[in-house]
Every structure is written in C-alpha cells, then in structure tokens.
C-alpha atoms as a PDB file:
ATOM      1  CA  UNK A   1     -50.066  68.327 -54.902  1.00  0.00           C
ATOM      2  CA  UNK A   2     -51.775  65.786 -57.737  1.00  0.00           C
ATOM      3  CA  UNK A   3     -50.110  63.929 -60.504  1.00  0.00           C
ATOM      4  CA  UNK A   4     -52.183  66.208 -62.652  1.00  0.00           C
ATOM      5  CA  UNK A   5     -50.472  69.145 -61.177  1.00  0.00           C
ATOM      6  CA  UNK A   6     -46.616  67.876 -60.339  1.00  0.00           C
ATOM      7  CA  UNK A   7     -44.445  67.414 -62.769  1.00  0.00           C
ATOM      8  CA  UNK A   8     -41.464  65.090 -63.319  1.00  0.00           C
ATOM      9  CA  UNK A   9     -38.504  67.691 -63.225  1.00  0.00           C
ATOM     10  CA  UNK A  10     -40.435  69.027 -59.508  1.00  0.00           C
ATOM     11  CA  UNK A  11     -40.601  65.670 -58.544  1.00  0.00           C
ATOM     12  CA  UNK A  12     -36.809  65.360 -59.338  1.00  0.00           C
ATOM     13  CA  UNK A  13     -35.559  68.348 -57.915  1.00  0.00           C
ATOM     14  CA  UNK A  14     -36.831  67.423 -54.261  1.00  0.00           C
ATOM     15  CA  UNK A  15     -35.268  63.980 -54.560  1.00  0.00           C
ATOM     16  CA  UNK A  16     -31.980  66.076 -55.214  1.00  0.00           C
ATOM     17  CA  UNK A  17     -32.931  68.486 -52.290  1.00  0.00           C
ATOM     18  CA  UNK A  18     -33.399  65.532 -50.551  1.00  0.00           C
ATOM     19  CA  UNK A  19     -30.016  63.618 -51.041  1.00  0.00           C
ATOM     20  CA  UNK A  20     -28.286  67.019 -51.195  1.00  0.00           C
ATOM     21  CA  UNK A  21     -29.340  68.202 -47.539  1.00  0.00           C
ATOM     22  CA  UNK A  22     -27.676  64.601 -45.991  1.00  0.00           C
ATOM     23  CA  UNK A  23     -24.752  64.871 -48.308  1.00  0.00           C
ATOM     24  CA  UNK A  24     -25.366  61.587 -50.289  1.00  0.00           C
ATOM     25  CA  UNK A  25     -24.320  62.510 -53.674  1.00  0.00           C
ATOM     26  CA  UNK A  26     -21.310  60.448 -53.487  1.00  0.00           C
ATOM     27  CA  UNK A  27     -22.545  57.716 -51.556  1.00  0.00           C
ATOM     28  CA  UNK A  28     -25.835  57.311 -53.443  1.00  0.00           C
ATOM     29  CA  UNK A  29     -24.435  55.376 -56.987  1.00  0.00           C
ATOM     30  CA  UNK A  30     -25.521  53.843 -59.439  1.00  0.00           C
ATOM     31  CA  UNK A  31     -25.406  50.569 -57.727  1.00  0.00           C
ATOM     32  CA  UNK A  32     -27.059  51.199 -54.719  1.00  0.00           C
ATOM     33  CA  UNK A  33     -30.052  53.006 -56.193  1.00  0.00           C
ATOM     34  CA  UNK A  34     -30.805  50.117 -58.367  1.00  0.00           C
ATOM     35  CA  UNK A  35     -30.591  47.501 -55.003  1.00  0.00           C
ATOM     36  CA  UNK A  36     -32.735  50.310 -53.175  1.00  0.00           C
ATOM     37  CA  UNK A  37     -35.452  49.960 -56.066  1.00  0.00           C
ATOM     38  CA  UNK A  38     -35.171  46.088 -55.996  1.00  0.00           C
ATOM     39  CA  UNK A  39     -36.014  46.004 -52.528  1.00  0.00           C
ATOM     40  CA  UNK A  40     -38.697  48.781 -52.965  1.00  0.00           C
ATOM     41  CA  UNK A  41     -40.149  46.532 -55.567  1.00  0.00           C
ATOM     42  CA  UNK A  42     -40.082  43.293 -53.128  1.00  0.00           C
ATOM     43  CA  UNK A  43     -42.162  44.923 -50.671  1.00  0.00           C
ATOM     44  CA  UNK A  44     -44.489  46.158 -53.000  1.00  0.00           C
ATOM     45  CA  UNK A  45     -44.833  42.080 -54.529  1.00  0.00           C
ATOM     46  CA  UNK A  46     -45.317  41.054 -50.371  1.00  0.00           C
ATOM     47  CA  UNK A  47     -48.682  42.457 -50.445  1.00  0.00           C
ATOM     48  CA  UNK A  48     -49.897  40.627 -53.096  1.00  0.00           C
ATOM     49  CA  UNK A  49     -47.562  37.562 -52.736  1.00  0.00           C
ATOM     50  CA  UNK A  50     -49.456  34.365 -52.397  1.00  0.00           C
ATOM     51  CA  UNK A  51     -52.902  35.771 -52.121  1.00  0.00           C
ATOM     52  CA  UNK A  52     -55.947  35.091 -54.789  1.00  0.00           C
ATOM     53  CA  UNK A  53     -57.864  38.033 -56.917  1.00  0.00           C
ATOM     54  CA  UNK A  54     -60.292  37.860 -53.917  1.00  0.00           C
ATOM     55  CA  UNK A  55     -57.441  38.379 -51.053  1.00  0.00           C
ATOM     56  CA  UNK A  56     -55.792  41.322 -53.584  1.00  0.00           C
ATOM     57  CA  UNK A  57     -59.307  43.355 -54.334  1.00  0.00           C
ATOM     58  CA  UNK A  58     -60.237  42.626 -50.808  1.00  0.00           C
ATOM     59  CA  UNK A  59     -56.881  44.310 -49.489  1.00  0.00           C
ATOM     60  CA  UNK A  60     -57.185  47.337 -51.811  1.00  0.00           C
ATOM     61  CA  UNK A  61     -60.718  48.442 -50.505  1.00  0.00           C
ATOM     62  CA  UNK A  62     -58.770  48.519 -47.266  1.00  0.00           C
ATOM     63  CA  UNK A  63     -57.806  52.447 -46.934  1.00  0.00           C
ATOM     64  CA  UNK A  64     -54.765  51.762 -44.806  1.00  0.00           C
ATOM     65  CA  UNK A  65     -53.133  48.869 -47.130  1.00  0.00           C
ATOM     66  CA  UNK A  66     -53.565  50.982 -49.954  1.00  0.00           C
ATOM     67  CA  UNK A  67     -51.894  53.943 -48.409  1.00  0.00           C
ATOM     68  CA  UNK A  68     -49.364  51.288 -47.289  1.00  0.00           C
ATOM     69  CA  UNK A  69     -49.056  50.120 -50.687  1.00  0.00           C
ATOM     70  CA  UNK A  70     -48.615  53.659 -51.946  1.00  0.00           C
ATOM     71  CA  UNK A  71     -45.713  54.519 -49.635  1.00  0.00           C
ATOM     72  CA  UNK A  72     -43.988  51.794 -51.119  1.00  0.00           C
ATOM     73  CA  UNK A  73     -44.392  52.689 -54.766  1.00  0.00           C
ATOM     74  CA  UNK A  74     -43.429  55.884 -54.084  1.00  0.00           C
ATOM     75  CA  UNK A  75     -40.267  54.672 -52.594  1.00  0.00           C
ATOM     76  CA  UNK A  76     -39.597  53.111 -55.746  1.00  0.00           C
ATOM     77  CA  UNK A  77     -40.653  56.490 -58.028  1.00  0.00           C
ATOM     78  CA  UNK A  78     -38.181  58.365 -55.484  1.00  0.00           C
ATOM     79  CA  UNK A  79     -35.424  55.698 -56.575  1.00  0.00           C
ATOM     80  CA  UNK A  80     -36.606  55.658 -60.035  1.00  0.00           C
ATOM     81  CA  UNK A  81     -36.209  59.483 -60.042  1.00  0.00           C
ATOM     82  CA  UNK A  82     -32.521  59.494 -58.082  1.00  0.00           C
ATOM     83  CA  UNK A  83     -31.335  57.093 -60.640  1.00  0.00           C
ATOM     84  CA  UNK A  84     -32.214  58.675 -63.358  1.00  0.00           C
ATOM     85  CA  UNK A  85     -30.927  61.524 -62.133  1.00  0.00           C
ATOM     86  CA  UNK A  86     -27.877  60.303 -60.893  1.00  0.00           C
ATOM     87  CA  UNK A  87     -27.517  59.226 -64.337  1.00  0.00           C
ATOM     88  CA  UNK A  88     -28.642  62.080 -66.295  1.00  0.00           C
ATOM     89  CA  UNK A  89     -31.161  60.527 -67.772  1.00  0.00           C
ATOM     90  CA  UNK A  90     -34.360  62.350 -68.997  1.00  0.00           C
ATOM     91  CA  UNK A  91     -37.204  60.305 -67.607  1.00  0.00           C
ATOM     92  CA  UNK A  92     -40.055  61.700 -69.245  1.00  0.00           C
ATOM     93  CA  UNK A  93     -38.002  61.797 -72.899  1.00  0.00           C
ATOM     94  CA  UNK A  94     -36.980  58.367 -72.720  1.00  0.00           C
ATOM     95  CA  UNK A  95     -39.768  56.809 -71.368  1.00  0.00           C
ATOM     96  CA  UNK A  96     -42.062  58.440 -74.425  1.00  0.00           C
ATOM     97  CA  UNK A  97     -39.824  56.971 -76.179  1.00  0.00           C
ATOM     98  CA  UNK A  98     -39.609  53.554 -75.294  1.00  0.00           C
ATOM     99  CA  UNK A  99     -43.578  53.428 -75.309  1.00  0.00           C
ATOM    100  CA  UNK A 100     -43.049  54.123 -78.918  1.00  0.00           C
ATOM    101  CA  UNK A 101     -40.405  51.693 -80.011  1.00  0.00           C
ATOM    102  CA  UNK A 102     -42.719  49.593 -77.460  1.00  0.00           C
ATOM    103  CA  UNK A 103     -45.832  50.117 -79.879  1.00  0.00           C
ATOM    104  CA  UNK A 104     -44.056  49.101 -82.815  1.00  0.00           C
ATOM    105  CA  UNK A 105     -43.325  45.748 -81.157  1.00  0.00           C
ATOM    106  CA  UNK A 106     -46.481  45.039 -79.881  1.00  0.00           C
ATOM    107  CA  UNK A 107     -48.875  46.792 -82.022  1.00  0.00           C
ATOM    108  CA  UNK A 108     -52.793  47.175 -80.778  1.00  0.00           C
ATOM    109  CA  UNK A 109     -54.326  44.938 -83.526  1.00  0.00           C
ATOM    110  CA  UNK A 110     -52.133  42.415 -82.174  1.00  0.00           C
ATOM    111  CA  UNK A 111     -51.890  42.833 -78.782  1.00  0.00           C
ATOM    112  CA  UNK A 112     -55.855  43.887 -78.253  1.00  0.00           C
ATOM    113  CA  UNK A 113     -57.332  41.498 -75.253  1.00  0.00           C
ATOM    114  CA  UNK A 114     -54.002  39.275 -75.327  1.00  0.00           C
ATOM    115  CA  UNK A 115     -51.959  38.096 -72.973  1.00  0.00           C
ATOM    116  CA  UNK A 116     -49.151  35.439 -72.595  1.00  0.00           C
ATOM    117  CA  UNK A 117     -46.537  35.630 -75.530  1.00  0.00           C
ATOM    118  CA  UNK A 118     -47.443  38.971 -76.736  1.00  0.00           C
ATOM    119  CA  UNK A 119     -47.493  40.595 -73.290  1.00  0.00           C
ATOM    120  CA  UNK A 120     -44.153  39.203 -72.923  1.00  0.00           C
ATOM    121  CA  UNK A 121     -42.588  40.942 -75.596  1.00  0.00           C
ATOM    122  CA  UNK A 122     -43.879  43.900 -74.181  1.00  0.00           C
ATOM    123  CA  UNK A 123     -41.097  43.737 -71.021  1.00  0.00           C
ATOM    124  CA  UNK A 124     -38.430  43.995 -73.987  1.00  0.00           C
END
C-alpha cells in the first residue's frame, strides 16, 4: 500500500488490531503513548544529530539509512495514530484544522522565503 492509496482511519484501525490482539488497551494510556512518541522522535533526531548538510544529504542517498530512518517515523505515525485514538481524536479533522488557524498566523505574504521569528510562530 501507498500514502496515495491508505487512508488515515485504515491506518488507525490496524494500530487498534494491533494493540487489541496483545490486550494493551488498558495498559497503553495516554501517558505512555506520548513517552513512546518522545523516544520515537529521539531516534529519529540521532541520525541527524551533530552532522553537517553534507553528512545529512550524504546519509539519505544511503538506501538502508533511509529505510532506517523510515522505520522510525513510522514508529512515531503508529504512536501518533494510538494516541489519537486512544483519545478519540479525529486526526485528519483536527489537523486540517490547525493548518488553518496555522495560516491565519503565519500568512504566505509574510512567511514566503522566511525563517527565524516567523517560522517560530508557526510551532504555536
């Protein structure tokens, strides 16, 4: 399957599959999730911690790195996706949403080709 053929709510229902089949519902809260996705995040940052543009793009044309580096961003979509699950939260809803109240902060004629203070408003 692509990302041009998967959608979120698939994507969401084997996550639940997933925890359902090793009976984690109750162990898997709120809490946890959102330590699993910090340290899902970490060891994405560890490939690119401490290296130059040069070190990064040459890692990336690496096939294996980049699969490597894959595995770990899907660990954090398959957090991202128990969470808001766990939580009841519709993912794709709310994050359309935030990328509009996101535009009206940070608006393209401002934003065009910047970064610094502008991109950090963006993070709000």
């Amino acid at each position: 399957m692509s990302d041009e053929l998967t959608t979120v709510q698939y994507l969401k229902g084997v996550v639940e599959q997933f925890v359902e089949e090793r009976d984690w519902r109750n162990r898997l809260q709120p809490k946890d999730l959102t330590l699993g996705l910090e340290i899902e995040v970490a060891e994405i940052a560890e490939h690119f911690h401490f290296k130059n543009d040069a070190e990064i793009e040459q890692e990336l044309g690496d096939a294996q790195k980049r699969r490597e580096i894959g595995y770990e961003i899907a660990d954090v979509l398959y957090y991202l996706l128990a969470l808001s699950s766990k939580l009841g939260i519709d993912i794709s809803q709310t994050f359309l949403e935030k990328m509009d109240q996101t535009e009206q902060r940070v608006p393209v004629y401002l934003a065009h080709g910047q970064t610094g203070k502008v991109g950090r408003v963006v993070a709000g």
